[in-house]
C-alpha atoms as a PDB file:
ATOM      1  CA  UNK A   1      67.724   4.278 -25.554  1.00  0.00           C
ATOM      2  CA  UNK A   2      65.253   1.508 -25.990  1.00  0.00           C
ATOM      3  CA  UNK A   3      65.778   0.007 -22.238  1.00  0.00           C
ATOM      4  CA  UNK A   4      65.448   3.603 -20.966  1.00  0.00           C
ATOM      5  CA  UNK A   5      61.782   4.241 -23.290  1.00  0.00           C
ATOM      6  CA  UNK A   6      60.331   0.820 -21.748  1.00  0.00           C
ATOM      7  CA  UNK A   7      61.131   1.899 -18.289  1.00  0.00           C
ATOM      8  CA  UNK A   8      59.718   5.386 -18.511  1.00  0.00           C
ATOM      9  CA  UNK A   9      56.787   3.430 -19.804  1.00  0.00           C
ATOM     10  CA  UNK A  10      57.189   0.923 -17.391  1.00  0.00           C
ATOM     11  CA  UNK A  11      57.191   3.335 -14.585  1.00  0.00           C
ATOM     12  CA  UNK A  12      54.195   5.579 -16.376  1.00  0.00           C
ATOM     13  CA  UNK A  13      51.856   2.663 -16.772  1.00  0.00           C
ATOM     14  CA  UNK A  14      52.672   1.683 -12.983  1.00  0.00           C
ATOM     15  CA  UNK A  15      51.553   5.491 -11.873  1.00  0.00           C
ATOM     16  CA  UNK A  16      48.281   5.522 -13.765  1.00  0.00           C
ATOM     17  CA  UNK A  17      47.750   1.788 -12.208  1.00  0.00           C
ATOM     18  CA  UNK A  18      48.492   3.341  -9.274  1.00  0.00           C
ATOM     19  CA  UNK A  19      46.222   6.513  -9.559  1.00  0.00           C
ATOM     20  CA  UNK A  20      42.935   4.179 -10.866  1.00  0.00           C
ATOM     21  CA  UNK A  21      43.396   2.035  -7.780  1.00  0.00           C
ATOM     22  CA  UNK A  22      43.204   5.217  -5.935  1.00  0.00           C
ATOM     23  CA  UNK A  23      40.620   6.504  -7.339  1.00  0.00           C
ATOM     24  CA  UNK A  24      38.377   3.281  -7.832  1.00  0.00           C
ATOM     25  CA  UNK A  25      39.378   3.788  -3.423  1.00  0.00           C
ATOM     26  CA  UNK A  26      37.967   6.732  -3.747  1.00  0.00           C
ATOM     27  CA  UNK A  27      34.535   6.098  -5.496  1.00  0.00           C
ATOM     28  CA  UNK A  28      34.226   3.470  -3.779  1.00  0.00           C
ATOM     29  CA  UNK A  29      34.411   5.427  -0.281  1.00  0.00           C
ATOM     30  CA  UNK A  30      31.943   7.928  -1.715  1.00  0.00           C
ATOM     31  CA  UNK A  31      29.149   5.622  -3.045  1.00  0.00           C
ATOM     32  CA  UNK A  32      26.643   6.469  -1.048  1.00  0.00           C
ATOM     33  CA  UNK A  33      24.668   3.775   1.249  1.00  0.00           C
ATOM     34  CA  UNK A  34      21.036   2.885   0.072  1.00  0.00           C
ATOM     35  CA  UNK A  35      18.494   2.409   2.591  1.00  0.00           C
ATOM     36  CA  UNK A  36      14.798   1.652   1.390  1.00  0.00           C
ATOM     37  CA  UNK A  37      11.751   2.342   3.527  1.00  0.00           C
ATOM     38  CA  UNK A  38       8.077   2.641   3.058  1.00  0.00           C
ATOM     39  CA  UNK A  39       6.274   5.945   3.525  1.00  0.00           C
ATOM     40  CA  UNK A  40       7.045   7.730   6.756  1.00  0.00           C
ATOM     41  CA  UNK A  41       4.296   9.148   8.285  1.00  0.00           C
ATOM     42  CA  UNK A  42       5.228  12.494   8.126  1.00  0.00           C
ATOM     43  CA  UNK A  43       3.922  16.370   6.517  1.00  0.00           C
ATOM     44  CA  UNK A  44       7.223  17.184   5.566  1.00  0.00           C
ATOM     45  CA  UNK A  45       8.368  13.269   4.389  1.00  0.00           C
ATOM     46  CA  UNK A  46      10.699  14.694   2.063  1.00  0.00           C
ATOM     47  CA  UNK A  47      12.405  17.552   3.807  1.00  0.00           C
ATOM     48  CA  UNK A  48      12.413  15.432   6.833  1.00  0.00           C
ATOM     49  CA  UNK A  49      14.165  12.189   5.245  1.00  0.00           C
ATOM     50  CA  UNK A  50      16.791  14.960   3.363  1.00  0.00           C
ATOM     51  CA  UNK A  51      17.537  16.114   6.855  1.00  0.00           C
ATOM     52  CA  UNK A  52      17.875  12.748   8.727  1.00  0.00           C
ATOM     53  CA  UNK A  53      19.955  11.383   5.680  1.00  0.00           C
ATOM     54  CA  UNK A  54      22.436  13.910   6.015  1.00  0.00           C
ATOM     55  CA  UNK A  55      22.672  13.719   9.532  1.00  0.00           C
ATOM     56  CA  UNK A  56      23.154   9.844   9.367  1.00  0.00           C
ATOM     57  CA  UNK A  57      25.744  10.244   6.774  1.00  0.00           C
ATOM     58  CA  UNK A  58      27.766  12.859   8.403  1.00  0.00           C
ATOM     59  CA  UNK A  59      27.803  10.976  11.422  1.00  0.00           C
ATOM     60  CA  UNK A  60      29.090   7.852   9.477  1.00  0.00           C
ATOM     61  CA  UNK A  61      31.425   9.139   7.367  1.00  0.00           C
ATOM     62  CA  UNK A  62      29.405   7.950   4.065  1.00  0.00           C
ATOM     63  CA  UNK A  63      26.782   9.358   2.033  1.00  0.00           C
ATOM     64  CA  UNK A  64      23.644   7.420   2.888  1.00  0.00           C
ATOM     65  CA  UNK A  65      20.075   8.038   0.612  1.00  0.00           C
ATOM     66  CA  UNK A  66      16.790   6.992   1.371  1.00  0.00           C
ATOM     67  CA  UNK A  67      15.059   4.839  -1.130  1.00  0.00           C
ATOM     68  CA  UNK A  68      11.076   5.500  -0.802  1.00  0.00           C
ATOM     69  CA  UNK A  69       9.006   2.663  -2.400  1.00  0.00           C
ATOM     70  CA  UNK A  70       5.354   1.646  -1.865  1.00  0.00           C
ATOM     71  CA  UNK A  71       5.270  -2.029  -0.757  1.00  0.00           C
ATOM     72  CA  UNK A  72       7.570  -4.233   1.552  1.00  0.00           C
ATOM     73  CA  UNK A  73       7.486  -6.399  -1.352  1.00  0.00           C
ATOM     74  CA  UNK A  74       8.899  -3.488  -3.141  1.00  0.00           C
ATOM     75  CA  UNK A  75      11.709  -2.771  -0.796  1.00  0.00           C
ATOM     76  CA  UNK A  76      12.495  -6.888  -0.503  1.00  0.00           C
ATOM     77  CA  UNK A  77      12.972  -6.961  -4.120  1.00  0.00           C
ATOM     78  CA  UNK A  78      15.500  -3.989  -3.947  1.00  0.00           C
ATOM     79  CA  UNK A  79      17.365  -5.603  -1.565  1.00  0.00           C
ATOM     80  CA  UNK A  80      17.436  -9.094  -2.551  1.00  0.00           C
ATOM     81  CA  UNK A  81      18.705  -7.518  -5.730  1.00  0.00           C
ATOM     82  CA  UNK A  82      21.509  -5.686  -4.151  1.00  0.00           C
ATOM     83  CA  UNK A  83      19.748  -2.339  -5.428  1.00  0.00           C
ATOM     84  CA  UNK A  84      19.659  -1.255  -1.788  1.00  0.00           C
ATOM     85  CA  UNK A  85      22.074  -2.024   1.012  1.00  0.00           C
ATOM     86  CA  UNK A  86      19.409  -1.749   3.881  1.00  0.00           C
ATOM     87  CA  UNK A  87      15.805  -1.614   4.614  1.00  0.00           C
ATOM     88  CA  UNK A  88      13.328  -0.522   7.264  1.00  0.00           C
ATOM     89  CA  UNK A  89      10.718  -3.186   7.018  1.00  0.00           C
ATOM     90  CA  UNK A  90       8.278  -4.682   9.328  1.00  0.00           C
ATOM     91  CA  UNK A  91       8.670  -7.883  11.803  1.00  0.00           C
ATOM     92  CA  UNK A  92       6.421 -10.159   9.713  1.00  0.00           C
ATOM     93  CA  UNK A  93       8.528  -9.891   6.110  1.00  0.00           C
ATOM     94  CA  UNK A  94      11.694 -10.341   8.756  1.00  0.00           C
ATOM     95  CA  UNK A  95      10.727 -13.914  10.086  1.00  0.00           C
ATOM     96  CA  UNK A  96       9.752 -15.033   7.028  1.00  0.00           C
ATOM     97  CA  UNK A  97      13.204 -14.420   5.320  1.00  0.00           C
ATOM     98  CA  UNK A  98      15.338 -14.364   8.340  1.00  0.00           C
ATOM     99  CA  UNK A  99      18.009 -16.880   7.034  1.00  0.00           C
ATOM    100  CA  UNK A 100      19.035 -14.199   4.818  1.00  0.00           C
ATOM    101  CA  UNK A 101      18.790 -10.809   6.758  1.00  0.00           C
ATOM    102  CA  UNK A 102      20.832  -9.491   9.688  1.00  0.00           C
ATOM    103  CA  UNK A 103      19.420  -7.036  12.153  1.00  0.00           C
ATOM    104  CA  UNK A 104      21.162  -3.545  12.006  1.00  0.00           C
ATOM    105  CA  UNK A 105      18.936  -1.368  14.779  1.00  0.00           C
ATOM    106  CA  UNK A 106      15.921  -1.628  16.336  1.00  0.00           C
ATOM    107  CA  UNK A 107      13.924   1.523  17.158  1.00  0.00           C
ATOM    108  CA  UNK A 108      12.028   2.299  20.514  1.00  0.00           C
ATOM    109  CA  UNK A 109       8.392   3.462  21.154  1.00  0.00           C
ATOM    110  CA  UNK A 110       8.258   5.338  24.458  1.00  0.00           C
ATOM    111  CA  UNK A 111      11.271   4.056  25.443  1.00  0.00           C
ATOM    112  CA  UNK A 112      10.406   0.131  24.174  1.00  0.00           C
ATOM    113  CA  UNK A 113      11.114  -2.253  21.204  1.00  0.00           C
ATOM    114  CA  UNK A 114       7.639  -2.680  20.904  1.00  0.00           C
ATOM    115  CA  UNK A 115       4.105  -1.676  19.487  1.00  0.00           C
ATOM    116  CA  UNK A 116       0.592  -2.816  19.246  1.00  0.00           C
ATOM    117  CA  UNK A 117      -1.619  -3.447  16.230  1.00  0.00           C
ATOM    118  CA  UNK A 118      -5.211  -1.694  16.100  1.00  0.00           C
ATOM    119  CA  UNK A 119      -8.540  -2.231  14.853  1.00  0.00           C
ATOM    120  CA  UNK A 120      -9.823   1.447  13.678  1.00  0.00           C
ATOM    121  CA  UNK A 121     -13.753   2.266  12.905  1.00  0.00           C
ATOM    122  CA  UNK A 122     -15.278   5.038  12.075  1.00  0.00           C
ATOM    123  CA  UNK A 123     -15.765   7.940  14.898  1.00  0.00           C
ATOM    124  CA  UNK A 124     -19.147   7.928  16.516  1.00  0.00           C
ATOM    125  CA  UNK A 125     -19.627   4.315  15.248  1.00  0.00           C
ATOM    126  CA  UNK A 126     -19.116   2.009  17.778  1.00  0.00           C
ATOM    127  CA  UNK A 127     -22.372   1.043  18.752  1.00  0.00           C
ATOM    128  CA  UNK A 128     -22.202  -0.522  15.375  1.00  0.00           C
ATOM    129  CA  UNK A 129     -19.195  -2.079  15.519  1.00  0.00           C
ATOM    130  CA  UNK A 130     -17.014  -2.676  18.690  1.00  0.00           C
ATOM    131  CA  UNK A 131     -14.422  -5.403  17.922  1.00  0.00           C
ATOM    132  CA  UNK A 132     -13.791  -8.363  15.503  1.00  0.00           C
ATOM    133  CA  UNK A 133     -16.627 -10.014  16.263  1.00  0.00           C
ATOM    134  CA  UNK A 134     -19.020  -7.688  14.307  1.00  0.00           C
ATOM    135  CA  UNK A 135     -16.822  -7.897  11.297  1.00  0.00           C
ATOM    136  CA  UNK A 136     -19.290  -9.982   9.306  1.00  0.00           C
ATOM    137  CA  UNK A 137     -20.652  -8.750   5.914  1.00  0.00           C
ATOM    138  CA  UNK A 138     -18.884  -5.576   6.697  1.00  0.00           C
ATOM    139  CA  UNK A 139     -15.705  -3.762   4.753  1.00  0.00           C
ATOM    140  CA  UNK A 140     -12.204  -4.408   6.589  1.00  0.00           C
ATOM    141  CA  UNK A 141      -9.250  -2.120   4.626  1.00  0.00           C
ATOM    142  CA  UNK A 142      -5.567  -4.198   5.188  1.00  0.00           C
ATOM    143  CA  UNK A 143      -2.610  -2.318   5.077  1.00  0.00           C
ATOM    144  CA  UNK A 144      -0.057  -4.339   3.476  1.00  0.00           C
ATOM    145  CA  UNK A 145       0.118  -8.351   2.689  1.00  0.00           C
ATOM    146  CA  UNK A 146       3.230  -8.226   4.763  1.00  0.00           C
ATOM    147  CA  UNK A 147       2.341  -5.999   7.346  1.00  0.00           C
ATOM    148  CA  UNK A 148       2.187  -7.423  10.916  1.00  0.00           C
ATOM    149  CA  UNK A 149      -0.201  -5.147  12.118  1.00  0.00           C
ATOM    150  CA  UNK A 150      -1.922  -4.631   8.789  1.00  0.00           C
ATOM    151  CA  UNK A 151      -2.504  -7.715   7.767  1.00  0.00           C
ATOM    152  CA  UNK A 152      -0.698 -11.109   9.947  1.00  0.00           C
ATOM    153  CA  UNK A 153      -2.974  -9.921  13.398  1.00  0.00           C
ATOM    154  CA  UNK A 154      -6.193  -9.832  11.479  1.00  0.00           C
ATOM    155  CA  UNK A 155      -5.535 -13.136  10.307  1.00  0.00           C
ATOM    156  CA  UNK A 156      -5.477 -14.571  13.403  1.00  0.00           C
ATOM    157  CA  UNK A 157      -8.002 -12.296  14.857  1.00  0.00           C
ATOM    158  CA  UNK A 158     -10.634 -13.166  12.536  1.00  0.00           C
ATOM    159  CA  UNK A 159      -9.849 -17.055  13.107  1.00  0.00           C
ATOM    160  CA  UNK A 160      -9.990 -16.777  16.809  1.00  0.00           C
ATOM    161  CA  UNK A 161     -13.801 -15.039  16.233  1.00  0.00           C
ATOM    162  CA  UNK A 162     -14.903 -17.681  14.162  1.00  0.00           C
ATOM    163  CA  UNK A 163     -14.755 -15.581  10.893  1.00  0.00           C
ATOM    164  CA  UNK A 164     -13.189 -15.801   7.824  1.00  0.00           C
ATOM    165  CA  UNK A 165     -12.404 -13.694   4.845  1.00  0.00           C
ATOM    166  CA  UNK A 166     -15.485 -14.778   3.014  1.00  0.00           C
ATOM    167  CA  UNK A 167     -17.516 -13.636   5.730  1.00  0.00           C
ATOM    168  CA  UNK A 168     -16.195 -10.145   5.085  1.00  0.00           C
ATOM    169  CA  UNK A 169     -18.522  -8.089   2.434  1.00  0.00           C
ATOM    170  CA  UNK A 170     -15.033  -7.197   1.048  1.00  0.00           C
ATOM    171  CA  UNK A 171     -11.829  -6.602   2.262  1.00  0.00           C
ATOM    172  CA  UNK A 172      -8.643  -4.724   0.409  1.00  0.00           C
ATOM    173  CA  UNK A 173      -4.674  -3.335   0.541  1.00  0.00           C
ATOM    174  CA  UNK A 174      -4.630   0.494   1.198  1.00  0.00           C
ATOM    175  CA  UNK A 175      -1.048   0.137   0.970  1.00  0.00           C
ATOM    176  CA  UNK A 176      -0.259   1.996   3.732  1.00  0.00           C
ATOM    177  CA  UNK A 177      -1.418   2.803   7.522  1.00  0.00           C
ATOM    178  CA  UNK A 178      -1.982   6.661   6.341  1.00  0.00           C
ATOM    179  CA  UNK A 179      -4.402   5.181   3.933  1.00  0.00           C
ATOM    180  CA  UNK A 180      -6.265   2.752   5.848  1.00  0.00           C
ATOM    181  CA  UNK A 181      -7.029   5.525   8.090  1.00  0.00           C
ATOM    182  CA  UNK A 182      -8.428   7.493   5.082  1.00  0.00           C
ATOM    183  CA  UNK A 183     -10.406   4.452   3.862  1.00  0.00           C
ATOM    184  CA  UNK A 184     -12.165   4.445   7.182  1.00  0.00           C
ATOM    185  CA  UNK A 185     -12.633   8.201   8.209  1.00  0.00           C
ATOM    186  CA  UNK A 186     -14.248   8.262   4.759  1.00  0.00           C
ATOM    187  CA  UNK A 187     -16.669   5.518   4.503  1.00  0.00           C
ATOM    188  CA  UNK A 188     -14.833   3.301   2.201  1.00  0.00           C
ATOM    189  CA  UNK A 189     -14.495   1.093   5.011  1.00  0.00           C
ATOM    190  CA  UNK A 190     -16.492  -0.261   8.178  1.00  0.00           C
ATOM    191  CA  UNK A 191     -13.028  -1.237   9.478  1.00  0.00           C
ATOM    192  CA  UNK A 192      -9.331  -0.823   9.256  1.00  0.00           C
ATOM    193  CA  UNK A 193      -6.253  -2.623  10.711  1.00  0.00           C
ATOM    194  CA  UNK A 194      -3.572  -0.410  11.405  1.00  0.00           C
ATOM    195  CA  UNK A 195       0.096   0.426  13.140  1.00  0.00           C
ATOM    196  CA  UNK A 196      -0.570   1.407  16.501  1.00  0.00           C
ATOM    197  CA  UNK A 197       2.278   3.461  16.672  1.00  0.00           C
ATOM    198  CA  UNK A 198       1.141   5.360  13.210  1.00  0.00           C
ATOM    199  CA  UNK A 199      -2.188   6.010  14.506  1.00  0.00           C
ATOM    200  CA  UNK A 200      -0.397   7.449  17.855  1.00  0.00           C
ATOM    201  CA  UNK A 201       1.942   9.407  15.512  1.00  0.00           C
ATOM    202  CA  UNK A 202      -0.892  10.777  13.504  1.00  0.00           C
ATOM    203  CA  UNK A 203      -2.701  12.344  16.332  1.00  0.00           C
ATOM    204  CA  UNK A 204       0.501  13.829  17.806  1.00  0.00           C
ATOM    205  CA  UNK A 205       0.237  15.572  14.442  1.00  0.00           C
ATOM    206  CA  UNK A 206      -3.096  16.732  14.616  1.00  0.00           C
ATOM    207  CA  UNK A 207      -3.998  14.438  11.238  1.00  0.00           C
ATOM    208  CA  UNK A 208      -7.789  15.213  10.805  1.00  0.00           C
ATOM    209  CA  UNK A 209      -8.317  12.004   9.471  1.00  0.00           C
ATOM    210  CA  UNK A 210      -7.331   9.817  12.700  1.00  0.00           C
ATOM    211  CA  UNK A 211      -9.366  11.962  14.459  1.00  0.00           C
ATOM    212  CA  UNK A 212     -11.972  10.463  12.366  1.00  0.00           C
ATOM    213  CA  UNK A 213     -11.643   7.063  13.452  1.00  0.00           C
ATOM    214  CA  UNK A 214     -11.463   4.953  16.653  1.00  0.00           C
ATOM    215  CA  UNK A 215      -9.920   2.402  18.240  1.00  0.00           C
ATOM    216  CA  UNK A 216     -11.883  -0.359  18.692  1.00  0.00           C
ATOM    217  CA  UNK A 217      -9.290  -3.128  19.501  1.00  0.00           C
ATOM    218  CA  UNK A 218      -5.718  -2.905  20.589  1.00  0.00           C
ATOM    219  CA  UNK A 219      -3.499  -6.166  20.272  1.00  0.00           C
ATOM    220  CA  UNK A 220      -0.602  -7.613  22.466  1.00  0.00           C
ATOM    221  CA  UNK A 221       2.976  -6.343  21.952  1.00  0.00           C
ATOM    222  CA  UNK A 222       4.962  -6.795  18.985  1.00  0.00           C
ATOM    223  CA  UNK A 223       8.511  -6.560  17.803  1.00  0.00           C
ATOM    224  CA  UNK A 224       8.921  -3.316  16.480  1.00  0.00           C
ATOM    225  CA  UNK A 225       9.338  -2.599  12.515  1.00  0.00           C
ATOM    226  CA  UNK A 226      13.714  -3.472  12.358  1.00  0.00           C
ATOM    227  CA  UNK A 227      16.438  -2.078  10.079  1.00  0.00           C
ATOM    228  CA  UNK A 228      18.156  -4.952   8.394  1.00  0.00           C
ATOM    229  CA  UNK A 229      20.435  -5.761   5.775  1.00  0.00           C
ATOM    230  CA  UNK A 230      20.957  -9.139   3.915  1.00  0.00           C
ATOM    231  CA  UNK A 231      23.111 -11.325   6.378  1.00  0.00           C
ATOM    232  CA  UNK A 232      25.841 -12.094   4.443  1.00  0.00           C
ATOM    233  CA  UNK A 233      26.692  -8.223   3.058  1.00  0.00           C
ATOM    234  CA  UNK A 234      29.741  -7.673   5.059  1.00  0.00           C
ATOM    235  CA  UNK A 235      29.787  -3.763   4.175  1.00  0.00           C
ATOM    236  CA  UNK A 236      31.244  -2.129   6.886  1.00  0.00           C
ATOM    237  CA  UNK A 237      29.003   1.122   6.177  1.00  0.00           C
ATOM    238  CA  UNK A 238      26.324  -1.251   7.635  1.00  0.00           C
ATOM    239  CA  UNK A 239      27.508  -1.262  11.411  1.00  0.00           C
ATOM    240  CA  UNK A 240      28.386   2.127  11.102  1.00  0.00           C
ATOM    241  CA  UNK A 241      24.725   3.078  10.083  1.00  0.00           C
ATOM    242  CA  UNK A 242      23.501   0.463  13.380  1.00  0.00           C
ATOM    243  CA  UNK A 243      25.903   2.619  15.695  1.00  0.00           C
ATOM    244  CA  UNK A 244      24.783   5.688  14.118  1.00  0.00           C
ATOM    245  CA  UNK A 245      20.803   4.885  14.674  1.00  0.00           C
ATOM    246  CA  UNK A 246      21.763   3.554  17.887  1.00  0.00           C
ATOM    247  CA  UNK A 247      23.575   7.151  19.129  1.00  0.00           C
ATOM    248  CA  UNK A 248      20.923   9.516  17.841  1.00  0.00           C
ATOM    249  CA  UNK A 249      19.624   9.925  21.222  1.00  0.00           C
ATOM    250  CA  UNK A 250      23.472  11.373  22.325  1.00  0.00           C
ATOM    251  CA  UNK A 251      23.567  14.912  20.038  1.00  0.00           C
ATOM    252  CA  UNK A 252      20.351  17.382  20.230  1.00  0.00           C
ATOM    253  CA  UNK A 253      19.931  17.169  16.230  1.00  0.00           C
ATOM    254  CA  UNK A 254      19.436  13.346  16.437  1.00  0.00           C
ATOM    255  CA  UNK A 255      17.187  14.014  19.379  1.00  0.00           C
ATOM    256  CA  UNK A 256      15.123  16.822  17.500  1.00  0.00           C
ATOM    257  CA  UNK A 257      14.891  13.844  14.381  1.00  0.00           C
ATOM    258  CA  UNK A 258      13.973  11.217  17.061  1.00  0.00           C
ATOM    259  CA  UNK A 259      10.967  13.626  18.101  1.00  0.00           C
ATOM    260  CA  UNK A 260       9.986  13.969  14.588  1.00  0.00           C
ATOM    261  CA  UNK A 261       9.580  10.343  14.276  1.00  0.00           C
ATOM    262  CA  UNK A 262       7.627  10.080  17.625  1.00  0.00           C
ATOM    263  CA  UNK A 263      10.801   7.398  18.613  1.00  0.00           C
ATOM    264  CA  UNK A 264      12.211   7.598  21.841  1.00  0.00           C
ATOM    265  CA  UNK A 265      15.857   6.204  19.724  1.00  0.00           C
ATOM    266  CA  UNK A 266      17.332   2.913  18.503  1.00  0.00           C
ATOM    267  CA  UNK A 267      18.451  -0.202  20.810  1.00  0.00           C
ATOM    268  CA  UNK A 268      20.778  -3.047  19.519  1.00  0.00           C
ATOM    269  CA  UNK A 269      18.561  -5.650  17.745  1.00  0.00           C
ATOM    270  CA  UNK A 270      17.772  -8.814  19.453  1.00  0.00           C
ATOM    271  CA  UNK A 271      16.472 -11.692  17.326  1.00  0.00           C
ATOM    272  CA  UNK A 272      14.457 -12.939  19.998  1.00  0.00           C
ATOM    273  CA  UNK A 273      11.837 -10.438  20.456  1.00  0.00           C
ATOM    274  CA  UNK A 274      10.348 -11.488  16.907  1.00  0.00           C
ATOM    275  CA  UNK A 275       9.696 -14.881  17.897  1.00  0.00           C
ATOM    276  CA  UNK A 276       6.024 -14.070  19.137  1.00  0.00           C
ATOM    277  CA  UNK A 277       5.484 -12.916  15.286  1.00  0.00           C
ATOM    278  CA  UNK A 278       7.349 -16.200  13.760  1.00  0.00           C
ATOM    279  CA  UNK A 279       4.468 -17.995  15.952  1.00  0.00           C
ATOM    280  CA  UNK A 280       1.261 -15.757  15.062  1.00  0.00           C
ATOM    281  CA  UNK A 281       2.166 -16.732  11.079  1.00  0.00           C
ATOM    282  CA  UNK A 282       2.281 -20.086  12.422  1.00  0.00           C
ATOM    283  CA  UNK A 283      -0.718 -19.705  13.581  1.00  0.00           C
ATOM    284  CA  UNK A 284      -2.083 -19.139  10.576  1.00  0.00           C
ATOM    285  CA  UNK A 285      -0.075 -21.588   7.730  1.00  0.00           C
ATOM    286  CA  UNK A 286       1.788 -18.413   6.823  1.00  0.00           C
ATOM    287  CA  UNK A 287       5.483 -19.894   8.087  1.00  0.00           C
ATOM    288  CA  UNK A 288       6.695 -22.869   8.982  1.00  0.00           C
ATOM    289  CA  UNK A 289       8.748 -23.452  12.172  1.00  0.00           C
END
């Protein structure tokens, strides 16, 4: 009787194993892939990244959430921390940690990996100010300290001028392209050094405040902003979301997002094309190569 008591429990305990290994399967299979991203410039930001979320994730097979912060820093710290599993985040913060991230997806501007950086004044202004040269004792608004095209090209810009940041009446982070085009449609600033491709986006949109501005100096091509993850997370919900990004241009719904995001789709990555920023930072003591 004893013998047959330990092997029902034998045989019970070996069921419930059984059915938590199944289930821990399970949850594990449903946790939902994190992917963190600075504001997209966008009306409807939050319908809009509901809507491409669930397309990604039904496409994948996974749940996958967007994780909205203010700062590249911000989004680096989330996924250094394992907090998020990927992140859209610009070329510059990419070379400068590149022995620890892997490139998921990179996304195309009309049709290209590539965009510009641009030096925005005020409408009606530029008799006042026409390029980097007049910069002196004047206000210049950043976008983010590791923005490419918010912050890295102005570095070198003002250098190549002969300028440097003390010759600026004042300069400061808007923490964001949206609001560096604020700063200088309003006055707040003489200057402002912004995403090409934003400012292009915003007056697509009809934004009154980049019709406000100008641009006053467009830079060579740049590596466009890359989704990565940290290079040694072997998640296979990672590929999945690269091959998802990368077949958005295939179905009409990941067309009609595409459109919404003024991107012509996704290409495979290629480390190579961020070489030209690795050598701007170098140009300014801001990485060593």
């Amino acid at each position: 009787m004893q013998r047959r008591t330990l092997l029902e429990f034998g045989a019970t305990w070996s069921l419930l194993q059984a059915s938590a290994q199944a289930q821990d399967r399970k949850d594990e299979r449903a946790a939902p892939l994190r992917v963190g991203l600075t504001a997209v410039i966008l009306a409807d930001q939050a319908a809009f990244l509901t809507r491409w979320s669930n397309y990604l994730g039904s496409r994948m097979g996974v749940p996958l959430v967007f994780v909205a912060r203010e700062s590249y820093q911000n989004i680096l710290d989330l996924l250094f921390t394992d907090q998020i599993d990927a992140a859209w985040i610009c070329g510059y913060p990419f070379v400068l940690h590149q022995s620890r991230l892997q490139l998921l997806a990179t996304p195309l501007f009309h049709d290209k990996p590539f965009y510009q950086s641009y030096l925005i004044g005020q409408q009606g202004k530029r008799s006042l100010l026409s390029g980097w040269s007049d910069l002196k004792n004047q206000v210049l608004a950043y976008s983010d300290p590791l923005s490419n095209s918010g912050w890295l090209v102005a570095q070198a810009q003002l250098r190549a001028v002969g300028l440097t940041r003390r010759d600026l009446r004042r300069s400061f982070f808007a923490h964001g392209h949206r609001n560096v085009a604020e700063a200088v449609a309003s006055g707040l600033a003489q200057a402002g050094c912004i995403d090409g491709y934003v400012w292009e986006t915003m007056q697509l949109q009809k934004m009154a405040v980049v019709e406000q501005t100008d641009v006053l100096w467009r830079s060579d091509w740049y590596a466009f902003p890359p989704m990565v993850a940290k290079r040694n997370d072997n998640n296979p919900a990672l590929r999945t979301l690269g091959d998802a990004l990368q077949t958005m241009t295939t179905d009409a719904q990941g067309a009609s997002l595409l459109r919404a995001l003024n991107l012509t789709g996704f290409a495979k990555p290629d480390a190579a094309l961020f070489e030209p920023i690795k050598a701007l930072a170098a140009s300014v003591n801001m990485i060593r190569t």
